[in-house]
Protein backbone atom coordinates (compact mmCIF):
# COMPACT_ATOMS: atom_id res chain seq x y z
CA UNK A 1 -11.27 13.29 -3.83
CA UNK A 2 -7.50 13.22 -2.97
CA UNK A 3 -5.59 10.39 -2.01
CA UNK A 4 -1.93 10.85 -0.18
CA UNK A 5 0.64 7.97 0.54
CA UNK A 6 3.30 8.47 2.97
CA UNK A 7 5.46 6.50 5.49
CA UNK A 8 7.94 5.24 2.72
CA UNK A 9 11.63 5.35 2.95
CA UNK A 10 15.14 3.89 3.07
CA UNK A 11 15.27 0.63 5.14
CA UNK A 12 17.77 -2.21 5.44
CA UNK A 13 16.86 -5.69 4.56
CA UNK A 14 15.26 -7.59 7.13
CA UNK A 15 13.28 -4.42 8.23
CA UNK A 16 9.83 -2.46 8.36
CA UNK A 17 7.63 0.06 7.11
CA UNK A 18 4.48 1.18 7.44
CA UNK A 19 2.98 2.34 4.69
CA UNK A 20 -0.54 5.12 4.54
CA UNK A 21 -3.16 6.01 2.53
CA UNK A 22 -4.92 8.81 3.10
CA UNK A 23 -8.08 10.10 1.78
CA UNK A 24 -9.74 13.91 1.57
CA UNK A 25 -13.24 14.05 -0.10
CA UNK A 26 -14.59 10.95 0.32
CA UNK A 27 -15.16 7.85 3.47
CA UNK A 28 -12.23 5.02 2.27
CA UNK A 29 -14.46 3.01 4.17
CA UNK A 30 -17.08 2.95 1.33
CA UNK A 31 -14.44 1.15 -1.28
CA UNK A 32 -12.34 -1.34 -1.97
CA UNK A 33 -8.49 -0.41 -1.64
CA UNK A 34 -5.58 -1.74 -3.58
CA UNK A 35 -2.25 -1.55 -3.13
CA UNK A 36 0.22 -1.59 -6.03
CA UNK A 37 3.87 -1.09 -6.69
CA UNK A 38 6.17 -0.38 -9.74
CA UNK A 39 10.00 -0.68 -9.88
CA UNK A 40 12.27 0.54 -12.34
CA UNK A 41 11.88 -1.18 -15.65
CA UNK A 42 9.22 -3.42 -14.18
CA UNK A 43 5.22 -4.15 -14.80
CA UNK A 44 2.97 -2.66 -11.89
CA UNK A 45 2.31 -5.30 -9.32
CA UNK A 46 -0.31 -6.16 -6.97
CA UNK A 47 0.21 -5.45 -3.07
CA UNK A 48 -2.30 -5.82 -1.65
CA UNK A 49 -6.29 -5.27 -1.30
CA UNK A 50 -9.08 -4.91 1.51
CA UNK A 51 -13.00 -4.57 0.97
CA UNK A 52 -15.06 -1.74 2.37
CA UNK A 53 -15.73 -4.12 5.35
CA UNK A 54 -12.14 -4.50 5.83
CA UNK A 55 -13.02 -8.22 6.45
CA UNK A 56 -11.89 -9.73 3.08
CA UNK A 57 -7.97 -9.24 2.51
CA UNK A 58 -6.06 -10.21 -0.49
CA UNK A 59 -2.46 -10.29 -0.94
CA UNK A 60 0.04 -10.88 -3.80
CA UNK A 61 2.33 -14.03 -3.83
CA UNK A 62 5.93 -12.01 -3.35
CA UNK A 63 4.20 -10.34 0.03
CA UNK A 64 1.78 -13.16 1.79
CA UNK A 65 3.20 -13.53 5.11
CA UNK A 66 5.05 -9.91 5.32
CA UNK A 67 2.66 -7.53 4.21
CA UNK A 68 -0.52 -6.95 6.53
CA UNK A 69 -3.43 -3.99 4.84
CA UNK A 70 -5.66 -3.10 7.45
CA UNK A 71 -8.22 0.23 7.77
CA UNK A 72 -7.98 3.14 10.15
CA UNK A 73 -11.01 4.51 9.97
CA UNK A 74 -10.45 7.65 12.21
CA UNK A 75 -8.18 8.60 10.23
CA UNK A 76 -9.61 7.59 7.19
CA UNK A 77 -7.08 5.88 5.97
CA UNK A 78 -5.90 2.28 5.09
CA UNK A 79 -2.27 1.00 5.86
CA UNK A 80 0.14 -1.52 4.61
CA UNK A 81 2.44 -2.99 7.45
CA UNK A 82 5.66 -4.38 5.55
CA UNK A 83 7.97 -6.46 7.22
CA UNK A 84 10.89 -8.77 6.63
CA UNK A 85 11.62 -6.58 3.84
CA UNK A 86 13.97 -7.27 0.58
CA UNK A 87 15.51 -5.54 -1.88
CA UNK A 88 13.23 -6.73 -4.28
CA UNK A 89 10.48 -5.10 -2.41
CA UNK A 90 11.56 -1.72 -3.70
CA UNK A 91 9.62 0.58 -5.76
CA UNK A 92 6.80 3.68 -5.81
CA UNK A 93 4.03 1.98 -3.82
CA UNK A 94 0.81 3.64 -4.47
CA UNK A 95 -2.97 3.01 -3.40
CA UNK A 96 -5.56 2.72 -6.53
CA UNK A 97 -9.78 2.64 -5.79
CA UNK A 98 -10.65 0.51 -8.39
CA UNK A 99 -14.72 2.05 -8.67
CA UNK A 100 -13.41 5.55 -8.89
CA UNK A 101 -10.07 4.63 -10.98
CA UNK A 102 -8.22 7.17 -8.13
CA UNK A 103 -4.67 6.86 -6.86
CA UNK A 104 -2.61 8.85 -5.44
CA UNK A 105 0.94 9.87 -5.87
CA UNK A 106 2.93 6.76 -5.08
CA UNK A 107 6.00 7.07 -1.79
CA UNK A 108 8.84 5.55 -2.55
CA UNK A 109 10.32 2.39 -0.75
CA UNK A 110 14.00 1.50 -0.87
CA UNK A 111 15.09 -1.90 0.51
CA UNK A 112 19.03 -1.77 0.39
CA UNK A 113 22.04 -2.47 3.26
């Protein structure tokens, strides 16, 4: 099983991203998904999470209210909408299945004017 972020980028405060995970090799729709993300010199943080019914949704305290995880399940995949962003959003923002202990590479998101 392979899992592939993308969408990150440079964006000025105040803007958006859309963040995607993307899996080969197994449904996403079968497991829990967490976001994380990890700045320079920082802990790992907690995004964001959905269950495999994509009905229960938890977010960490920096993001609630900005950050939206939702599945895609044609594409397999599971995306983080991030608005209103800050510089102190920045960082490698990677998704983790807890039950398999996968994640994938991390895409990098720069909040800066």
């Amino acid at each position: 099983a392979q899992l592939v972020e993308s969408g990150g980028g440079l964006v000025q405060p105040g803007g958006s991203l859309r963040l995607s995970c993307a899996a080969s090799g197994l449904r996403l729709n079968n497991y829990i998904v967490n976001w994380y993300r990890q700045a320079p010199g920082k802990e790992r943080e907690f995004v964001a999470s959905i269950d495999a019914t994509g009905r229960r949704k938890n977010y960490g305290d920096s993001v609630k209210g900005r950050f939206t995880i939702s599945r895609e399940l044609a594409k397999n995949s599971v995306n983080l909408q991030m608005n209103t962003l800050k510089p102190e959003d920045t960082g490698v923002y990677y998704c983790f299945l807890p039950l398999l202990g996968s994640r994938g590479q991390g895409t990098q998101v720069t909040v800066s004017s």
